[in-house]
Structures are given as structure tokens and as C-alpha cells.
N, C-alpha and C. Protein backbone atom coordinates (compact mmCIF):
# COMPACT_ATOMS: atom_id res chain seq x y z
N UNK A 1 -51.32 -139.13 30.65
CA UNK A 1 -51.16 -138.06 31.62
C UNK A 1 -51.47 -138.60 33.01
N UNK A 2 -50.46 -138.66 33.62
CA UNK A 2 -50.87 -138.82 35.38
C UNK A 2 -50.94 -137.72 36.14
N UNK A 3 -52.26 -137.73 36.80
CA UNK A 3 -52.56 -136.48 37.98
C UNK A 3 -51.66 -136.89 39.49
N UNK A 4 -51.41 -136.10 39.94
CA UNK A 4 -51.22 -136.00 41.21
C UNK A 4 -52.06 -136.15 42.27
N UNK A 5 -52.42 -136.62 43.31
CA UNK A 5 -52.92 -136.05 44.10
C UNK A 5 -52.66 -135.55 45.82
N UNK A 6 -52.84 -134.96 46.06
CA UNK A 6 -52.40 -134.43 47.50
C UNK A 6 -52.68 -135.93 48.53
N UNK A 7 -51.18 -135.82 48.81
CA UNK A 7 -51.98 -136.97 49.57
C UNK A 7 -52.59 -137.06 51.26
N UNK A 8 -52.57 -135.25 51.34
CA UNK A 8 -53.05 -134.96 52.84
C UNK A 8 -54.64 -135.31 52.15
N UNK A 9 -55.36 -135.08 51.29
CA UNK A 9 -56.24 -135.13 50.75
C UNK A 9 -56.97 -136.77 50.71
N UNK A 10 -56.36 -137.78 50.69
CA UNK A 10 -56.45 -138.66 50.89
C UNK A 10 -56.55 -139.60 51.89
N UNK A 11 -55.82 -139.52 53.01
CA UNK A 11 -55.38 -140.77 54.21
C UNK A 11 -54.75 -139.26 55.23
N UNK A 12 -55.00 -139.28 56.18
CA UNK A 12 -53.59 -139.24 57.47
C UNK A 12 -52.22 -139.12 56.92
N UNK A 13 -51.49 -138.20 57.38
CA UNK A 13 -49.72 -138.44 57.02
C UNK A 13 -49.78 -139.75 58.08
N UNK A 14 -49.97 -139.90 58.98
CA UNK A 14 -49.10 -141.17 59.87
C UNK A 14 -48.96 -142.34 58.69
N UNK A 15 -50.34 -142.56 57.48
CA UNK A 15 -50.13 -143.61 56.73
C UNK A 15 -49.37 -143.80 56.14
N UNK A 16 -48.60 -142.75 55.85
CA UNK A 16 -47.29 -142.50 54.67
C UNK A 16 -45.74 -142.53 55.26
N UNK A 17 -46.27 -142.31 56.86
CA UNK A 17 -44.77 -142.48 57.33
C UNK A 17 -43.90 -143.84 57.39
N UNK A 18 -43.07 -144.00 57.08
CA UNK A 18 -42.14 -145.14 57.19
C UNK A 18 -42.47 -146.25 58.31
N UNK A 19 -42.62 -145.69 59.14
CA UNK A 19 -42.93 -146.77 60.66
C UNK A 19 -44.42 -146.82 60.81
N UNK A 20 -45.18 -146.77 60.05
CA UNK A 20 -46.56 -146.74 60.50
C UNK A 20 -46.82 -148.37 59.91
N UNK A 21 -47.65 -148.94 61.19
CA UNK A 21 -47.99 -148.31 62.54
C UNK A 21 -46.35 -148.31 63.17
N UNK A 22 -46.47 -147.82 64.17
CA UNK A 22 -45.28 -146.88 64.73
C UNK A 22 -44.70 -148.15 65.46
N UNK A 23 -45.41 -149.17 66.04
CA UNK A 23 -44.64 -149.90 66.40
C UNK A 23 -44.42 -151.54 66.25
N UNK A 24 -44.27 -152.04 66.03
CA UNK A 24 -43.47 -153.51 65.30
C UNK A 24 -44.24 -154.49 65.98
N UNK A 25 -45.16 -155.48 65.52
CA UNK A 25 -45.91 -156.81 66.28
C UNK A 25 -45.36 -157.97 65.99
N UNK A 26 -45.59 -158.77 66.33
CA UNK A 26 -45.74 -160.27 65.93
C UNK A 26 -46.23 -161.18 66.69
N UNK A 27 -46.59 -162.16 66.18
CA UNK A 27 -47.69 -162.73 66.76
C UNK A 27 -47.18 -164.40 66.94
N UNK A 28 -46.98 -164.92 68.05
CA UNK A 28 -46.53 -166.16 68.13
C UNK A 28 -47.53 -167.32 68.89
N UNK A 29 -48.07 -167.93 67.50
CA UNK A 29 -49.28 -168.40 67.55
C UNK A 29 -48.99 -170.23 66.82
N UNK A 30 -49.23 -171.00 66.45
CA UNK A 30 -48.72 -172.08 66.04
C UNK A 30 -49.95 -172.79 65.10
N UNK A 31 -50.94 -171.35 64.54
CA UNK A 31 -52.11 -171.28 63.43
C UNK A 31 -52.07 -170.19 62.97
N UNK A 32 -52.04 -170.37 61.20
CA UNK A 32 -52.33 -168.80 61.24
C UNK A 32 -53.74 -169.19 60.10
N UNK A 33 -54.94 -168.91 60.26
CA UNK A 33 -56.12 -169.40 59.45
C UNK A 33 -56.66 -170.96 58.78
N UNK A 34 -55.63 -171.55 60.24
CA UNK A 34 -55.60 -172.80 60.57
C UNK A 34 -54.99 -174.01 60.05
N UNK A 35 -53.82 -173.04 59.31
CA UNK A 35 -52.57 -173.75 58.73
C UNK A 35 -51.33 -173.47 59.35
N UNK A 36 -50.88 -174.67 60.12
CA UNK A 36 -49.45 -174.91 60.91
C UNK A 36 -48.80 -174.08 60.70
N UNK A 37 -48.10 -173.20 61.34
CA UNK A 37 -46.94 -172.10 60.81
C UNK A 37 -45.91 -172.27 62.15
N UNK A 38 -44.81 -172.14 61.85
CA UNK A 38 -43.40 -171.42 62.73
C UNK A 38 -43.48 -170.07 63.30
N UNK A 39 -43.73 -169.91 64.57
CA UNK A 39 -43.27 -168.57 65.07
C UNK A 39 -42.28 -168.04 65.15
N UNK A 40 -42.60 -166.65 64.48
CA UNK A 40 -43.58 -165.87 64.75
C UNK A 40 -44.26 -165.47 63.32
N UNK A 41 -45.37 -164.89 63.59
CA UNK A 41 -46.03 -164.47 62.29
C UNK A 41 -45.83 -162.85 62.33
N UNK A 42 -45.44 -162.32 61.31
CA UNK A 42 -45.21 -160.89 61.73
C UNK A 42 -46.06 -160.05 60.49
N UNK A 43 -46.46 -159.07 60.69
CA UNK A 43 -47.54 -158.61 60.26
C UNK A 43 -46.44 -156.98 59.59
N UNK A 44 -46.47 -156.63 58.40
CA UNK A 44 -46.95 -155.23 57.64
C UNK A 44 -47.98 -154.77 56.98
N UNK A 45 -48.01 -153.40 57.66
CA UNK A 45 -49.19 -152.46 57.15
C UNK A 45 -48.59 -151.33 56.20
N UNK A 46 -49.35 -151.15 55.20
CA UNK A 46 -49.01 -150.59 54.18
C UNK A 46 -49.75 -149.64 53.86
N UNK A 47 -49.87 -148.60 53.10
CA UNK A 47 -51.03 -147.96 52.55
C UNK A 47 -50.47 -148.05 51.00
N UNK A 48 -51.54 -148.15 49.84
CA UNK A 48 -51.31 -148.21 48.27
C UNK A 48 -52.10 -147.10 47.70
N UNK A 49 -51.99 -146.63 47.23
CA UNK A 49 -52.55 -145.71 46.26
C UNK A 49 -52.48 -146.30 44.86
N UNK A 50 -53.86 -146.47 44.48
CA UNK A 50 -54.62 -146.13 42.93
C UNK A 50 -54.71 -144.68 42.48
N UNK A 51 -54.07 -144.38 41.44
CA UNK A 51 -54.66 -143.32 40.74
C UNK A 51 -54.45 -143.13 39.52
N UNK A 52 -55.50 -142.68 38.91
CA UNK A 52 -55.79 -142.74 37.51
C UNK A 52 -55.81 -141.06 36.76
N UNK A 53 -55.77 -141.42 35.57
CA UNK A 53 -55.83 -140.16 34.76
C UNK A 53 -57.55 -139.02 35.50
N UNK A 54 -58.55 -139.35 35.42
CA UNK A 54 -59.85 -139.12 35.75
C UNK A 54 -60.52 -139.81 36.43
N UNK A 55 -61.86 -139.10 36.92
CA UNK A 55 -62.52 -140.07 37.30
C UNK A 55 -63.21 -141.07 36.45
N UNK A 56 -63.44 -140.93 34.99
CA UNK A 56 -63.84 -141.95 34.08
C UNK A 56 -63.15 -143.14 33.95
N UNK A 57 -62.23 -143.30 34.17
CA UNK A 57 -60.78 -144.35 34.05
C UNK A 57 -60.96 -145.21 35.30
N UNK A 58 -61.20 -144.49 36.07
CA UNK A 58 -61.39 -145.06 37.72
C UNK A 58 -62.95 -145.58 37.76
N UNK A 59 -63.71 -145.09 37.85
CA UNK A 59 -64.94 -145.47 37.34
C UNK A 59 -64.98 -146.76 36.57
N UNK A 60 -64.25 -147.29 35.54
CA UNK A 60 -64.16 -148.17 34.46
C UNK A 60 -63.74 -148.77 34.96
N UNK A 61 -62.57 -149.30 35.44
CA UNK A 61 -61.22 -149.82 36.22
C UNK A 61 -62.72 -150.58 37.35
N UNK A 62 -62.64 -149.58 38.33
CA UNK A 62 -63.11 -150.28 39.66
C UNK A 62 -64.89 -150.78 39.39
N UNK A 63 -65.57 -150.19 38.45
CA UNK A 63 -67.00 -150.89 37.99
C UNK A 63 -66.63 -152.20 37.39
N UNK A 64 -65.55 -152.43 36.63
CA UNK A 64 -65.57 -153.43 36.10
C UNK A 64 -65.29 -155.02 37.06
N UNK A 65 -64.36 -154.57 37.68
CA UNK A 65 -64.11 -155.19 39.15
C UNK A 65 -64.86 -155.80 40.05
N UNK A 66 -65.72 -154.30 40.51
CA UNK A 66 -66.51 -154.26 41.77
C UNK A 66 -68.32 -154.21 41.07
N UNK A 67 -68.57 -153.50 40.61
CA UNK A 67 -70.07 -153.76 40.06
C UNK A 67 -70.39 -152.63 39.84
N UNK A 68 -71.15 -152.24 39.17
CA UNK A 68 -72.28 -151.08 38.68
C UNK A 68 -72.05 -150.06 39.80
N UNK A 69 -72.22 -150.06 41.05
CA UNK A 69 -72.36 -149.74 42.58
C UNK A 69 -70.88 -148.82 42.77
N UNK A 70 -69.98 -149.60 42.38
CA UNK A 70 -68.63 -148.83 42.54
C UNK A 70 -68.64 -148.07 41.43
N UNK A 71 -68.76 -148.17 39.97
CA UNK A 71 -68.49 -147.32 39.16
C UNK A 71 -69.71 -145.46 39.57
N UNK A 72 -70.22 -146.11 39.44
CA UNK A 72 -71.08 -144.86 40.56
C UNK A 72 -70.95 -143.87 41.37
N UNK A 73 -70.02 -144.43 42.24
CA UNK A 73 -69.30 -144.21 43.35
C UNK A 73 -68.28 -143.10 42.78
N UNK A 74 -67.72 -143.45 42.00
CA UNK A 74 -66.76 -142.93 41.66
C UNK A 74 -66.92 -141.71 40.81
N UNK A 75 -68.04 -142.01 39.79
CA UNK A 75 -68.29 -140.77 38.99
C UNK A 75 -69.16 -139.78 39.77
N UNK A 76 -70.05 -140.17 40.90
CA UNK A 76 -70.64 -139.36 41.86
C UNK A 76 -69.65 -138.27 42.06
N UNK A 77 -68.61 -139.01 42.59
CA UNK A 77 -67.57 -138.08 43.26
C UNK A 77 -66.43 -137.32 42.41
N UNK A 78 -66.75 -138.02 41.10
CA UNK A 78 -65.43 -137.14 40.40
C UNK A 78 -64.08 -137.68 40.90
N UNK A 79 -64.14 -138.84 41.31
CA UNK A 79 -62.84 -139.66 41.97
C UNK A 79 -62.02 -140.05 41.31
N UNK A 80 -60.68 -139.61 41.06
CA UNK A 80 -59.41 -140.50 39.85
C UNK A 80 -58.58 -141.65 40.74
N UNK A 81 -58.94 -141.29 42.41
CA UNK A 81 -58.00 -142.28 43.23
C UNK A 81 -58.77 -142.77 44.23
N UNK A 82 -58.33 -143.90 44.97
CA UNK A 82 -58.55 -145.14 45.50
C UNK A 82 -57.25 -144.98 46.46
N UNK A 83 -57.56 -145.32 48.19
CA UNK A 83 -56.34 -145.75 49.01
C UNK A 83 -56.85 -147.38 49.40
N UNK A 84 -55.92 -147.68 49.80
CA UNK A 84 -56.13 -148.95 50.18
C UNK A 84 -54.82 -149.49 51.38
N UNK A 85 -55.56 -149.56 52.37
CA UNK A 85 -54.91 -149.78 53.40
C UNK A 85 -54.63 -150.78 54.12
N UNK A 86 -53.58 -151.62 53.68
CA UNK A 86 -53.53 -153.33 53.36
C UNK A 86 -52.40 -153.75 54.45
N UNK A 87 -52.51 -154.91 54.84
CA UNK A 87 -51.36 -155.89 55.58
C UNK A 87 -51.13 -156.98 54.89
N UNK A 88 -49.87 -157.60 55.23
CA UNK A 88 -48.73 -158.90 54.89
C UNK A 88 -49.06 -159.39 55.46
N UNK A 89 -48.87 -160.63 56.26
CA UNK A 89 -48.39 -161.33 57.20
C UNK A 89 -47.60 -162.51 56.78
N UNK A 90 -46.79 -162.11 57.51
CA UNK A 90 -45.10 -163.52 56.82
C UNK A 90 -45.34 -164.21 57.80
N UNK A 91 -45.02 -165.77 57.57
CA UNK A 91 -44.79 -166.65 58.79
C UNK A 91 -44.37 -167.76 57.79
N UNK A 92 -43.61 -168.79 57.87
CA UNK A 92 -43.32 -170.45 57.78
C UNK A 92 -44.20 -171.35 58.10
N UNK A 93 -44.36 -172.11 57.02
CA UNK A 93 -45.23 -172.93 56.80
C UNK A 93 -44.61 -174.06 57.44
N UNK A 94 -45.20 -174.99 58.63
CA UNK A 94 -44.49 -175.65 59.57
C UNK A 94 -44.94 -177.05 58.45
N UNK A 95 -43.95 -178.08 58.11
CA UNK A 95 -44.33 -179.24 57.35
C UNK A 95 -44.46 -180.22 58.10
């Protein structure tokens, strides 16, 4: 069984909109964490959603992962979902 969840309930709509963030970067730099790359390095932001049947599942899932501390977390709250608000960054690896 998969729950739903609202996802005003979760994050901001801007996170869910197509263009978020609203406007387009890149970064033309000739390091990116101090490995040679081709400009430009261009960066997406994403938002992901976890969600689970309950919060027991989630609890299990992310304690097992994260530690004692997160499973906690989760059953505190009665939590079945997790956002996670992540970036890409593409660039060429200069040889």
C-alpha cells in the first residue's frame, strides 16, 4: 500500500515547479573539487521524495542507514516521508 502525501505539506510548491530554481547557472571555472574540468559546469536542483507505507518502514529504512538518532526521529513524528533537496553538477572531465 502506498500513502500519498500532500506535497504542500512537505516543501514549498516553488520546489516542485519545473524551473526551480527559476533561473539557469553555470559556472565557468577550470576546477570543480579540484579535478580539471571543461567549461562550463552547470548545476541541477531537484527535489526527491521518500515515502513509505508508515512511519515504521521509514523509521527502519532511514535508522538503518543513519543511526538509532534518525529512526527516532521518525517514529517521534509519525513520519512515512523524507524530502531531499539535491543538485547535479555536469561538467567534462578535461584529460
Amino acid at each position: 500500500m502506498f500513502i500519498q502525501t500532500s506535497l504542500k505539506a512537505i516543501a514549498p510548491d516553488e520546489w516542485f515547479t519545473v524551473g526551480c530554481p527559476k533561473k539557469n547557472t553555470q559556472f565557468n571555472e577550470d576546477k570543480w573539487n579540484g579535478l580539471p574540468v571543461i567549461s562550463p559546469t552547470i548545476p541541477h536542483d531537484f527535489t526527491y521524495i521518500s515515502e513509505y507505507e508508515d512511519s515504521q518502514k521509514a523509521a527502519a529504512i532511514f535508522g538503518r542507514l543513519y543511526g538509532p538518532r534518525a529512526r527516532q526521529y521518525f517514529l517521534e513524528r509519525q513520519q512515512s516521508h523524507f524530502t531531499w533537496r539535491l543538485k547535479i553538477e555536469v561538467s567534462r572531465v578535461k584529460k
